[in-house]
Protein backbone atom coordinates (compact mmCIF):
# COMPACT_ATOMS: atom_id res chain seq x y z
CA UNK A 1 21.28 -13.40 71.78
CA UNK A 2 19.09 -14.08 68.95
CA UNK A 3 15.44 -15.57 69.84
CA UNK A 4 14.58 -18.47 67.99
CA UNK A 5 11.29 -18.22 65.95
CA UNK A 6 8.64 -20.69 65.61
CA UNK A 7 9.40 -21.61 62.44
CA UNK A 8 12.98 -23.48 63.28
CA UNK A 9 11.50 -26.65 65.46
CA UNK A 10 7.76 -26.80 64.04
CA UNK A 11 7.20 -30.56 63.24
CA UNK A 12 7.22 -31.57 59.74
CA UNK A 13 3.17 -31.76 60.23
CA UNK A 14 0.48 -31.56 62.29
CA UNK A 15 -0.19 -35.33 62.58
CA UNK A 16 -0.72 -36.33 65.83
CA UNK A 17 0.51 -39.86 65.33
CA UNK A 18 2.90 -41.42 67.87
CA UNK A 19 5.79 -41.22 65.15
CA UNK A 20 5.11 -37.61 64.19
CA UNK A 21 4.94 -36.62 67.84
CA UNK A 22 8.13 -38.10 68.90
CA UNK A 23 9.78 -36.76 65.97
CA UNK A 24 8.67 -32.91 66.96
CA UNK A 25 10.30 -33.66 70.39
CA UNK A 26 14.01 -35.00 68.95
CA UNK A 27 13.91 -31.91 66.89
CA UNK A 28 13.16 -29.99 70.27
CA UNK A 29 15.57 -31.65 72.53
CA UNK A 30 18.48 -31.16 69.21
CA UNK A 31 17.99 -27.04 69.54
CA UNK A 32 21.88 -25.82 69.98
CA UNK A 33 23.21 -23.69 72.79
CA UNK A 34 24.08 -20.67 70.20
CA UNK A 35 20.30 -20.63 69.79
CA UNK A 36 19.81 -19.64 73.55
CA UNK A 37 20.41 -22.96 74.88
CA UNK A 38 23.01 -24.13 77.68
CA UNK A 39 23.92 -27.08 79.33
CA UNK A 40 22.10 -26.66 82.36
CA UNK A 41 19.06 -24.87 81.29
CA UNK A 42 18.89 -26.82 77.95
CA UNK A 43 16.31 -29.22 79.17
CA UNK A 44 13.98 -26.73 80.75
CA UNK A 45 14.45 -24.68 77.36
CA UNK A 46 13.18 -27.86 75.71
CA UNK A 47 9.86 -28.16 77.47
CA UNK A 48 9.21 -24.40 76.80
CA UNK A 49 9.77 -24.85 72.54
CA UNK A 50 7.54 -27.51 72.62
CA UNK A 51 4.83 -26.06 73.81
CA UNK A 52 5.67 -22.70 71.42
CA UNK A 53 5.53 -25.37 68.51
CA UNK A 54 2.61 -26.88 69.47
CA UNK A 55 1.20 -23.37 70.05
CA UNK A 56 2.43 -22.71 66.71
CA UNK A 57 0.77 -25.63 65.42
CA UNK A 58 -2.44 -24.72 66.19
CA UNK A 59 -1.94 -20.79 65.10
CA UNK A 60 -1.22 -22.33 61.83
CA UNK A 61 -3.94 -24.86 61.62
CA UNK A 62 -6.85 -22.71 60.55
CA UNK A 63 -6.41 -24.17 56.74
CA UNK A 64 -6.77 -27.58 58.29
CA UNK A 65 -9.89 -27.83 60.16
CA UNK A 66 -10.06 -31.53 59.13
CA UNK A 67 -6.37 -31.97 60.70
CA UNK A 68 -7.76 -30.23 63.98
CA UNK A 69 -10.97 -32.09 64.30
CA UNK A 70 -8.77 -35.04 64.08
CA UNK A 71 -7.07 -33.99 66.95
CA UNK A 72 -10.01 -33.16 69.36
CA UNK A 73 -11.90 -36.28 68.03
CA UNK A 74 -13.17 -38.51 71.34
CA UNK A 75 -10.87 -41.40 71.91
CA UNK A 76 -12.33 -44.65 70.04
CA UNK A 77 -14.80 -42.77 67.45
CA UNK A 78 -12.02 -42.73 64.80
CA UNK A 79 -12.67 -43.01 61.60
CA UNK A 80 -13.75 -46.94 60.67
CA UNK A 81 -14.57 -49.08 58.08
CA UNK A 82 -15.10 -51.98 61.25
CA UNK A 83 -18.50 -53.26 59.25
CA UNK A 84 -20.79 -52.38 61.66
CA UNK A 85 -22.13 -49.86 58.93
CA UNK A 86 -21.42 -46.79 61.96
CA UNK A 87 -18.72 -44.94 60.45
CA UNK A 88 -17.47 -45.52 57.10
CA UNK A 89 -14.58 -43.72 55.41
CA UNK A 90 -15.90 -42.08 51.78
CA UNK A 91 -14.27 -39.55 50.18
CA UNK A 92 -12.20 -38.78 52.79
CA UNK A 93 -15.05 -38.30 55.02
CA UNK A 94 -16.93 -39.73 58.11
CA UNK A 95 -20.64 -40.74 57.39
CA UNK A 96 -21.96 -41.33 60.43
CA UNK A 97 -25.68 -43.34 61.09
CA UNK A 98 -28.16 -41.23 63.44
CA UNK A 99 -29.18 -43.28 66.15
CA UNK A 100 -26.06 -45.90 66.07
CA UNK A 101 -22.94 -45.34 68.12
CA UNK A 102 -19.96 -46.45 66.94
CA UNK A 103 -18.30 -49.29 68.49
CA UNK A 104 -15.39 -48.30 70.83
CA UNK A 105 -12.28 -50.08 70.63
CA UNK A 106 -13.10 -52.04 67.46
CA UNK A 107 -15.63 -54.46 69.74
CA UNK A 108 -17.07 -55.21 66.22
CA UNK A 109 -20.27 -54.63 67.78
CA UNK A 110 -22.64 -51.91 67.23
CA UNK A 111 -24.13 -49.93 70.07
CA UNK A 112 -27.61 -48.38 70.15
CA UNK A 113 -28.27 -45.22 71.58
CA UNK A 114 -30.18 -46.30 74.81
CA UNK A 115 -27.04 -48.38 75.16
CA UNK A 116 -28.43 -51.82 74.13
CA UNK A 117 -25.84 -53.96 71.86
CA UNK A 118 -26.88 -55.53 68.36
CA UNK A 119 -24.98 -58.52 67.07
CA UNK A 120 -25.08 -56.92 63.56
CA UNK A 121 -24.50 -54.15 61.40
CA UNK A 122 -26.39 -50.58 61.43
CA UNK A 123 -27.88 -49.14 58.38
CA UNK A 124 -25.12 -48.27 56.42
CA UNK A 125 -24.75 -47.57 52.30
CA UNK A 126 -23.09 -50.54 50.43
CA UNK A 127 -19.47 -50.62 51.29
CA UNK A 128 -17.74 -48.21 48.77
CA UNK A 129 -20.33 -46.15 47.64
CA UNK A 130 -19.98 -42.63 47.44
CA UNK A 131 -22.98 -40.72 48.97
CA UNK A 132 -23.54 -37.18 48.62
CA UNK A 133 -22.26 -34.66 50.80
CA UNK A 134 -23.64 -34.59 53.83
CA UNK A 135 -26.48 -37.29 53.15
CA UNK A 136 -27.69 -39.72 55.44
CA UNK A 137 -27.02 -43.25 54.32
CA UNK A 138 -30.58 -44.59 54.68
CA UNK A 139 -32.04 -47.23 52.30
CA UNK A 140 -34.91 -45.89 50.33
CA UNK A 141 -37.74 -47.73 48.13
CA UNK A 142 -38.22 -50.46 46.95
CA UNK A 143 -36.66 -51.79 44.04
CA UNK A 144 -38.55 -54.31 41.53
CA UNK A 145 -38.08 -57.58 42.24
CA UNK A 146 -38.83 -61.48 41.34
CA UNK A 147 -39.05 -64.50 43.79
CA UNK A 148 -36.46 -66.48 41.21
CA UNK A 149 -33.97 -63.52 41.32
CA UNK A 150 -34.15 -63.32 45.24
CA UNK A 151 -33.61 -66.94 45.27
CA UNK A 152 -30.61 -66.77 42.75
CA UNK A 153 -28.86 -64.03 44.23
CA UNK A 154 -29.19 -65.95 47.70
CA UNK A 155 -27.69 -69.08 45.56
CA UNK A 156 -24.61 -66.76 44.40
CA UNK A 157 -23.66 -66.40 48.37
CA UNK A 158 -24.14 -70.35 49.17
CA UNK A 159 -21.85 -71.30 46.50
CA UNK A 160 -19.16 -68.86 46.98
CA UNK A 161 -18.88 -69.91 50.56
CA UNK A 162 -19.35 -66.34 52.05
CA UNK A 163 -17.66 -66.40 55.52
CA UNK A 164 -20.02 -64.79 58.04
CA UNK A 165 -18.77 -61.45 59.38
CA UNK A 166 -20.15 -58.39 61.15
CA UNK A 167 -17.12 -56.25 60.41
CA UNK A 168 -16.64 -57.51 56.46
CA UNK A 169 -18.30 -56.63 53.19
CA UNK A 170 -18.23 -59.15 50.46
CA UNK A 171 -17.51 -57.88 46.59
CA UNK A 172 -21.26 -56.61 46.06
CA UNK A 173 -20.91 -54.49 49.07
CA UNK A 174 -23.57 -55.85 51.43
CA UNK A 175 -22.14 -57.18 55.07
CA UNK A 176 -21.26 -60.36 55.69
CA UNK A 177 -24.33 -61.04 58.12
CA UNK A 178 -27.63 -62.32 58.41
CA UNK A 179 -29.57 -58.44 57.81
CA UNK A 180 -26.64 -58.48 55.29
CA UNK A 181 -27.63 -61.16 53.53
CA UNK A 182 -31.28 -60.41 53.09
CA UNK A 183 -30.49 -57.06 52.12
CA UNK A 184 -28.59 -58.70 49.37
CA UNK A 185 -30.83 -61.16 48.42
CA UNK A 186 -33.65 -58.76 48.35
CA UNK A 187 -31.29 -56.25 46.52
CA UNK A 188 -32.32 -53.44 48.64
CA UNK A 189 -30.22 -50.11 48.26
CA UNK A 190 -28.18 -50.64 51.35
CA UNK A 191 -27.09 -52.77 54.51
CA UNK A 192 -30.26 -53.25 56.61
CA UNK A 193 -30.13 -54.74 60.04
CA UNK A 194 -33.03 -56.68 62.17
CA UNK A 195 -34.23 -53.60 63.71
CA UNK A 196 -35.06 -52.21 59.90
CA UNK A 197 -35.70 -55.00 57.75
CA UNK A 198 -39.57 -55.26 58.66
CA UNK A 199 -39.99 -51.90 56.98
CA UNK A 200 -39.54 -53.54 53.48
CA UNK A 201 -41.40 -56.07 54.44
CA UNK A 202 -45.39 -56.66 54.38
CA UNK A 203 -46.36 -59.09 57.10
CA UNK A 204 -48.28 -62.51 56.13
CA UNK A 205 -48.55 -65.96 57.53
CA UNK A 206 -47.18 -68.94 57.46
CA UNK A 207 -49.44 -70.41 55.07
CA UNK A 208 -49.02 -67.36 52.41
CA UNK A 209 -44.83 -68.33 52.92
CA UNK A 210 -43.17 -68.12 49.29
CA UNK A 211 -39.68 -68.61 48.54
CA UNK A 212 -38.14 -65.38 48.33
CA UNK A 213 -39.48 -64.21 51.53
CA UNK A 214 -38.37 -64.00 54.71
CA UNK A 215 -38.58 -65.28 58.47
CA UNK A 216 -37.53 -62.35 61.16
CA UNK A 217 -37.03 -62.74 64.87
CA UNK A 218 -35.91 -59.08 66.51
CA UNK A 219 -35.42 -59.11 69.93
CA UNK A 220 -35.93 -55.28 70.55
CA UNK A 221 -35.01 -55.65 74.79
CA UNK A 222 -31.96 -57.03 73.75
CA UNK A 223 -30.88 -57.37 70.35
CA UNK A 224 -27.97 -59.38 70.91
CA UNK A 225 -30.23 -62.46 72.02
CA UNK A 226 -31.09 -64.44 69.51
CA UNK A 227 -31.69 -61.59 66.17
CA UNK A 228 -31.72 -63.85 63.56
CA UNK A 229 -33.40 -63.27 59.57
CA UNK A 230 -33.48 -65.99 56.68
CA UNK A 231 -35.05 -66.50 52.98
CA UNK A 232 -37.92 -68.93 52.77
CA UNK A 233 -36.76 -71.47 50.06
CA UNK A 234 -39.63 -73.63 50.28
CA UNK A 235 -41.19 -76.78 52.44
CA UNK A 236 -39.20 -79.56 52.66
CA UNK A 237 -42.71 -81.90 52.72
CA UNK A 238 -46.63 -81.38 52.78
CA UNK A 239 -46.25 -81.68 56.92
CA UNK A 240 -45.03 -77.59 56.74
CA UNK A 241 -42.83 -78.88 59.75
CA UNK A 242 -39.58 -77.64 58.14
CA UNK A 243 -38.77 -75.07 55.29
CA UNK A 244 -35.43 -74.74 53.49
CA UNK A 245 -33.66 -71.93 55.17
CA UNK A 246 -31.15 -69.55 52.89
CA UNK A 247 -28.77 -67.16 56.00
CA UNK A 248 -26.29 -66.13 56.42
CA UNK A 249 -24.94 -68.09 59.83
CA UNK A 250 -21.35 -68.79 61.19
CA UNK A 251 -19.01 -69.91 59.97
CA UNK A 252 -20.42 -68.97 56.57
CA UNK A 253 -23.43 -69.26 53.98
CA UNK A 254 -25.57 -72.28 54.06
CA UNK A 255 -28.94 -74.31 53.09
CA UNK A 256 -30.06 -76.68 54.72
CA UNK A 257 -33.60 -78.11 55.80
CA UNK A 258 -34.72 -75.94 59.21
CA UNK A 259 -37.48 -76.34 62.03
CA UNK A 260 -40.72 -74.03 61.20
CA UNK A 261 -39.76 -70.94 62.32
CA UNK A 262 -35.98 -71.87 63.69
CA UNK A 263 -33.60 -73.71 66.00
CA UNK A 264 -34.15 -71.91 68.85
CA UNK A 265 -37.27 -69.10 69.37
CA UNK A 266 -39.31 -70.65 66.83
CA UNK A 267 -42.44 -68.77 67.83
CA UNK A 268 -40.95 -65.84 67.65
CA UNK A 269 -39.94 -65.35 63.96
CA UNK A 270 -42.18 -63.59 61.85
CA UNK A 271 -42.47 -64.24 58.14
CA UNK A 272 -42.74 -61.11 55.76
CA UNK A 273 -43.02 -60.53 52.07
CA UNK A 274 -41.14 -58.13 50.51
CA UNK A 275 -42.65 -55.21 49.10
CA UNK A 276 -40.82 -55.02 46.01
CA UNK A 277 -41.56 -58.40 44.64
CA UNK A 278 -43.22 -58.67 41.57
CA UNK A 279 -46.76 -60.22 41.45
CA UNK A 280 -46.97 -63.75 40.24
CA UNK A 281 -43.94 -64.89 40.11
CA UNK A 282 -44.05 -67.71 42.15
CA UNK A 283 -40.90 -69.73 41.39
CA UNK A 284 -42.93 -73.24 41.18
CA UNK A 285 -41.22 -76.08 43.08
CA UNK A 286 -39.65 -75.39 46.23
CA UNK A 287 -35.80 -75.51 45.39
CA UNK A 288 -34.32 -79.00 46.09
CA UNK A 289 -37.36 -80.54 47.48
CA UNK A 290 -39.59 -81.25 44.25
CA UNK A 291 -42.68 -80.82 46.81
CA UNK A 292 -43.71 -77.33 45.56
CA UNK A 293 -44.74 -73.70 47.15
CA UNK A 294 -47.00 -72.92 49.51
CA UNK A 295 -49.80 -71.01 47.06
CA UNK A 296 -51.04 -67.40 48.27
CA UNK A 297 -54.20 -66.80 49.64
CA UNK A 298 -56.82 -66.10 46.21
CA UNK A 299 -54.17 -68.26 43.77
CA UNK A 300 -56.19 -68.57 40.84
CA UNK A 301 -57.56 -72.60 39.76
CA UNK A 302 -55.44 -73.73 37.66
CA UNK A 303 -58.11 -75.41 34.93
CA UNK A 304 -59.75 -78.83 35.67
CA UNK A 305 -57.12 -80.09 32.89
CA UNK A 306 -54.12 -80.32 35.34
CA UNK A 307 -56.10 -82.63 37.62
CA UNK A 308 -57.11 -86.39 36.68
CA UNK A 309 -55.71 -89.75 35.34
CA UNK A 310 -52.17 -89.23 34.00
CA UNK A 311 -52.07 -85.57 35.03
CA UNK A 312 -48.59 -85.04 36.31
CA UNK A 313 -47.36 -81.29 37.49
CA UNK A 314 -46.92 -79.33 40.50
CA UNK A 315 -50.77 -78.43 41.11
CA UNK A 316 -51.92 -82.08 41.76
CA UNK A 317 -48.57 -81.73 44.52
CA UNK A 318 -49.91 -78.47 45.65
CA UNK A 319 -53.87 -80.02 45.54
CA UNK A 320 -52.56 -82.77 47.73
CA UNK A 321 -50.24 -80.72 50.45
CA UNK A 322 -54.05 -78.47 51.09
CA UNK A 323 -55.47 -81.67 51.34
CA UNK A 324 -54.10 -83.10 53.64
CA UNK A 325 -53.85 -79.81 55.51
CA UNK A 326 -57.68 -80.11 55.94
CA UNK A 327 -57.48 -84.07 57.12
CA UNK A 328 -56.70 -86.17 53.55
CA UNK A 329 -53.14 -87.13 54.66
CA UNK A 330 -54.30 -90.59 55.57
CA UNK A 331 -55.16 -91.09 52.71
CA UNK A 332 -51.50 -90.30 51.11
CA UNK A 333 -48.97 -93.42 51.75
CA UNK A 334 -45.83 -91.36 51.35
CA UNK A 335 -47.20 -87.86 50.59
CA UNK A 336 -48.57 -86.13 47.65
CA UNK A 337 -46.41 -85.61 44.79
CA UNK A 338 -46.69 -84.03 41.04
CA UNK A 339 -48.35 -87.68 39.50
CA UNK A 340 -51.96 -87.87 39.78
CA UNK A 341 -53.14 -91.20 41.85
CA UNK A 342 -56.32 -92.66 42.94
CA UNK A 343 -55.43 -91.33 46.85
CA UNK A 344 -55.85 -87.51 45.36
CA UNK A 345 -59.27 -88.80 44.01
CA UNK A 346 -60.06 -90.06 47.14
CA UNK A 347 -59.07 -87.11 48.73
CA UNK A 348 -60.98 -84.60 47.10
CA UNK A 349 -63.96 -86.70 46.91
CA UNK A 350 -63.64 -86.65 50.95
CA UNK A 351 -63.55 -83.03 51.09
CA UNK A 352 -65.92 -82.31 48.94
CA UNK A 353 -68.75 -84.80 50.57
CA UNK A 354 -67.66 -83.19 53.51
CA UNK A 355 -68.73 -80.09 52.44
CA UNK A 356 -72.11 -81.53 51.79
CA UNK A 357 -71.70 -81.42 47.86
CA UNK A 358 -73.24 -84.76 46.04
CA UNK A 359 -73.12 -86.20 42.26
CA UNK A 360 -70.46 -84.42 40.08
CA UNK A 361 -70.17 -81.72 42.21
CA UNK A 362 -68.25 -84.63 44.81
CA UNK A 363 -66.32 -86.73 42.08
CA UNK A 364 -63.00 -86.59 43.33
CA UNK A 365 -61.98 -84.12 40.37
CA UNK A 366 -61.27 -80.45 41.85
CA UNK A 367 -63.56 -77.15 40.49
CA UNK A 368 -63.49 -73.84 40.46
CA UNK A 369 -65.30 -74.04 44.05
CA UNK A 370 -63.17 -77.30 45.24
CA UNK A 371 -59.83 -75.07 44.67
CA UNK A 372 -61.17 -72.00 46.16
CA UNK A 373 -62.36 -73.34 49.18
CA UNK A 374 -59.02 -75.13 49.98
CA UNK A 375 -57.32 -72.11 48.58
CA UNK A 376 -58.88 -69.52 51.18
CA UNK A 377 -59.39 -72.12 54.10
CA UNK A 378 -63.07 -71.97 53.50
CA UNK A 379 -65.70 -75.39 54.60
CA UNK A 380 -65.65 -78.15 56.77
CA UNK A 381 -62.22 -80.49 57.13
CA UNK A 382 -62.31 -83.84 56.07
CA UNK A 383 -63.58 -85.36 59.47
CA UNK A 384 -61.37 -88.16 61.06
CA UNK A 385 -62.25 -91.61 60.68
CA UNK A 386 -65.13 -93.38 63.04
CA UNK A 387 -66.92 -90.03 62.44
CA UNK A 388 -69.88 -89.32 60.65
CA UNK A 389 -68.84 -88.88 56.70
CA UNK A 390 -65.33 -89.99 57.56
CA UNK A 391 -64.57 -92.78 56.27
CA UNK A 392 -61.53 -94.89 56.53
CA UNK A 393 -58.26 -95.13 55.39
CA UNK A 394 -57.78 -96.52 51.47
CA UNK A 395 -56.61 -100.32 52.34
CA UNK A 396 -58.45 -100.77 55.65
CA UNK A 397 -55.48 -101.28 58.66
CA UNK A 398 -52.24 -99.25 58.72
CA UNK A 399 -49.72 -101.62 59.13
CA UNK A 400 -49.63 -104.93 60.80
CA UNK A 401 -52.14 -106.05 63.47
CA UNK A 402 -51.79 -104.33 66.92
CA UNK A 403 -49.32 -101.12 65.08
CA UNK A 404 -50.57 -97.77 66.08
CA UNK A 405 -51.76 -95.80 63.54
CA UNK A 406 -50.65 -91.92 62.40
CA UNK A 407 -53.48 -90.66 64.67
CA UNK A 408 -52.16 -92.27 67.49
CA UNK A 409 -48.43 -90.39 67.74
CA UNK A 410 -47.92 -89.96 71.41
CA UNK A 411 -46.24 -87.01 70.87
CA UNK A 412 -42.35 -86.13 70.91
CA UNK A 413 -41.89 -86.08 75.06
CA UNK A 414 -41.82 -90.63 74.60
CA UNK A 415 -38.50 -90.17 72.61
CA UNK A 416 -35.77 -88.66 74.51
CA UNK A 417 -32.83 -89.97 76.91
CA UNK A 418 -34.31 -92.02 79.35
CA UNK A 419 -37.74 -92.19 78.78
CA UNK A 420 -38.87 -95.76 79.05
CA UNK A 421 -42.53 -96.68 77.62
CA UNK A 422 -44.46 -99.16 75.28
CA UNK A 423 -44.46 -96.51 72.67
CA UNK A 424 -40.52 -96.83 72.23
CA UNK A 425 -40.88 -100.56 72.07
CA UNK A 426 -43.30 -100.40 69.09
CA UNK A 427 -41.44 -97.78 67.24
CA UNK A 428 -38.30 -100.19 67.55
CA UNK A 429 -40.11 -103.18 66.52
CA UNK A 430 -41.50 -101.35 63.40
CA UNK A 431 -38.39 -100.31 62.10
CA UNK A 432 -37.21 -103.44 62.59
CA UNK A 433 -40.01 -104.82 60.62
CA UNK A 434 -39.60 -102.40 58.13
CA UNK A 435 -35.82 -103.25 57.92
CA UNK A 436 -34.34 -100.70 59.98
CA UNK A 437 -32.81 -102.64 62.54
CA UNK A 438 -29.18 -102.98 61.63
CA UNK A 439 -28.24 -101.19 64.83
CA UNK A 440 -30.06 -102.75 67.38
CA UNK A 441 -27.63 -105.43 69.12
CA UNK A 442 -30.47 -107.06 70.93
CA UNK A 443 -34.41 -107.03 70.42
CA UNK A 444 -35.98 -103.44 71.06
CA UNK A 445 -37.23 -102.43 74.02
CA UNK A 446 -38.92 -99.92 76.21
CA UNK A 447 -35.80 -97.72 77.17
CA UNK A 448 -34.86 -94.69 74.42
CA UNK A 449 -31.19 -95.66 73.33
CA UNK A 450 -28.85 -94.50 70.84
CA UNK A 451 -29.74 -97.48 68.66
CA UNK A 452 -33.19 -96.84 68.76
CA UNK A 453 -32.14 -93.09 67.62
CA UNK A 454 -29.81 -94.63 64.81
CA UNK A 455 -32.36 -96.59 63.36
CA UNK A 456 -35.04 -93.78 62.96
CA UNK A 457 -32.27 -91.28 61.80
CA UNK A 458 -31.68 -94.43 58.97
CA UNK A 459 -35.41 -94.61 58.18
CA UNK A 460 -35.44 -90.74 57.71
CA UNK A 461 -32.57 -90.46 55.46
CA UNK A 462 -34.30 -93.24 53.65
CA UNK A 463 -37.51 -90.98 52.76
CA UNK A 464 -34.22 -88.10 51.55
CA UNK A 465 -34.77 -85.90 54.49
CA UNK A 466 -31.24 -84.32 55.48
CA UNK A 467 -30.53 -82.00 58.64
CA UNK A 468 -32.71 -81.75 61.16
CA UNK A 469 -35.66 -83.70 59.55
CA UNK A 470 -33.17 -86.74 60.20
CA UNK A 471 -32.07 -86.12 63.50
CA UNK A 472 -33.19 -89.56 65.01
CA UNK A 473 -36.32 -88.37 66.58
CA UNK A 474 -39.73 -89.09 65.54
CA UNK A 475 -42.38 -86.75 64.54
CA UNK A 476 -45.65 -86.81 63.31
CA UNK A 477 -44.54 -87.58 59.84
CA UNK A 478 -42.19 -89.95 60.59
CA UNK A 479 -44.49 -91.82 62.68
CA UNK A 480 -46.86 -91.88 59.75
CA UNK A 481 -44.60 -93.06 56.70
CA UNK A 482 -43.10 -95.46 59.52
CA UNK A 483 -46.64 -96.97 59.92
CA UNK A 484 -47.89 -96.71 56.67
């Protein structure tokens, strides 16, 4: 009886797919009785040539060491392109991230070593490029830069809608997430996540903030709680209560007007500048607000020419938002803007008297010294009114007779589902007088209601706040401009 040889019943390939696999084993169980086979034994026979052929298989394999470390590969590390940024398939190839684990079971989240989980993407290469053989993907440098360009390309992802996505890569090859999105917009060389981004990043405050740069909150315990990153795009008002926020958020790209430094965790995020951007390139107004940029500390003075009677640009709005940092804002009715007015004057005059100056060195008309003190925080604030060299508001009373003034907020905690005070009862009656009433179906009183939160939320919209500057819930600047 002739033996059979390998050759007859190896599979058509190595592959180790289910199809492949069962196709090796209907070639087995087809092996004819002249070939040594027999009805009874046929079946045992069967078992035996499989195992020959997959003996075979791996006899034969040594021009395939890809094929074979396919086959030994751990269940779940397979070759991905699941966005995480862990394993992406190049060339044929696995490049794998040190210190990242892929995700098993295509979770679509990322694992660290220490076996913490990240809501985002690893450090990865931008989806499709073609790093050399065995090189790490890491992002290196950093490229040149302008605050206008960060702010553009951040622009490009807002109006194309970019659906938010930890396992996607949009056309330019950065993720679809929030470390995704700032690596775009700061066109960095690859994906970056929360855990990385601070390294391109030189840590400032929140008066240096710029649009272009960023506000970070890592949570390194747990970096699935709460990781969040987004582009500064500028205050919404002189207050510096909210910015406008450029992420990357579900279900997709957005701006909109945001609570210094978030929803939720405020206190934690920390604002960074990148290191890339070019020096003094400030992009001017804050985009869609008209109110201006915060300046950076040492900002040069502008020239005495941009200040004064029919002097109309964004330093007299900048001059004005430092003003009434340092206690000017009451003497601002509804906040300083680009137009020079006789309230700046006043202003500066204040701050400068209160810095002891006298004669032309405290005429209301910013200096040199005037702009550099504000500038770098330097002096004395303006003091408060009913204080020595304070003054009093331009007009004399805020308001009618018996209104609380802008000094006199309470404080948010008198506003909220059923609180019940005096201090609801003369917000309601001051919108009311102000003719923001339409909602209140009988006089207002000292309970918090829904009307008295539709009313505000009518006022706000009215000064062309949007999001959550117009939720329905007074503030300090509200309280003022609803006063005023």
């Amino acid at each position: 009886m002739d033996t059979p040889v390998f050759e007859d019943v190896a599979p058509a390939s190595d592959c180790a797919c289910p199809g492949c696999a069962d196709r090796r084993r209907t070639q087995a169980r087809g092996l004819p009785v002249r070939l040594g086979g027999n009805p009874a034994a046929h079946g045992a026979r069967r078992h035996a040539l499989v195992l020959a052929a997959a003996a075979g298989t791996v006899l034969s394999s040594t021009n395939a060491p890809t094929a074979l470390a396919a086959e030994v590969r751990p269940p779940g590390q397979g070759l991905t392109t699941a966005g995480e940024g862990v394993m992406a398939l190049t060339g044929g190839a696995a490049v794998h991230t040190p210190g990242f684990v892929p995700p098993v079971g295509g979770s679509g989240t990322g694992v660290l070593d220490d076996g913490t989980a990240t809501p985002q993407g690893a450090t990865s290469p931008l989806h499709g490029a073609s790093p050399s053989t065995g090189a790490t993907p890491v992002s290196t440098g950093f490229p040149a830069t302008t605050r206008a360009e960060i702010i553009n390309r951040a622009k490009t992802w807002i109006n194309a809608k970019v659906p938010y996505s930890m396992s996607k890569y949009w056309s330019d090859g950065y993720r679809q997430d929030c470390s995704g999105f700032i690596s775009m917009a700061w066109g960095l060389p690859g994906n970056e996540w929360t855990g990385s981004l601070a390294r391109f990043g030189e840590r400032i405050t929140k008066n240096e903030l710029q649009p272009g740069d960023m506000l970070l909150f890592h949570n390194p315990s747990d970096p699935n709680k709460g990781s969040h990153v987004t582009i500064f795009g500028g205050w919404t008002d002189y207050t510096r209560q909210y910015y406008v926020a450029y992420e990357q958020a579900p279900p997709k790209s957005r701006k909109q007007a945001t609570p210094y430094g978030y929803w939720s965790n405020a206190s934690s995020y920390v604002p960074y500048r990148y290191r890339g951007v070019k020096a003094g390139t400030d992009t001017g107004t804050a985009p869609g607000t008209g109110t201006g940029s915060a300046g950076p500390t040492g900002s040069a003075f502008p020239g005495a020419s941009k200040f004064g009677p029919g002097a109309n640009n964004r330093h007299v709005t900048e001059l004005g938002r430092m003003l009434a940092e340092r206690g000017g804002s009451r003497y601002y009715r509804s906040g300083p803007g680009p137009r020079w007015s006789d309230a700046d004057r006043r202003a500066t005059e204040a701050f400068q008297k209160a810095q002891g100056w006298k004669g032309s060195a405290a005429d209301g008309i910013p200096g040199p010294k005037t702009w550099d003190h504000l500038v770098k925080g330097r002096g004395r604030d303006i003091p408060a009114p009913g204080t020595p060299g304070g003054g009093s508001r331009p007009g004399g009373s805020v308001g009618s007779p018996g209104a609380p003034a802008e000094a006199d907020f309470p404080g948010r905690g008198y506003f909220r589902p059923g609180q019940s005070n005096s201090y609801v009862t003369q917000l309601g009656k001051q919108l009311v007088r102000k003719g923001f009433g339409k909602y209140y179906t009988q006089g207002p009183g000292p309970r918090w209601g829904e009307s008295d939160r539709r009313n505000l939320e009518a006022f706000q919209r009215a000064q062309g706040w949007r999001g959550g500057a117009a939720d329905g819930y007074p503030g300090p600047e509200t309280w003022r401009r609803l006063f005023s």
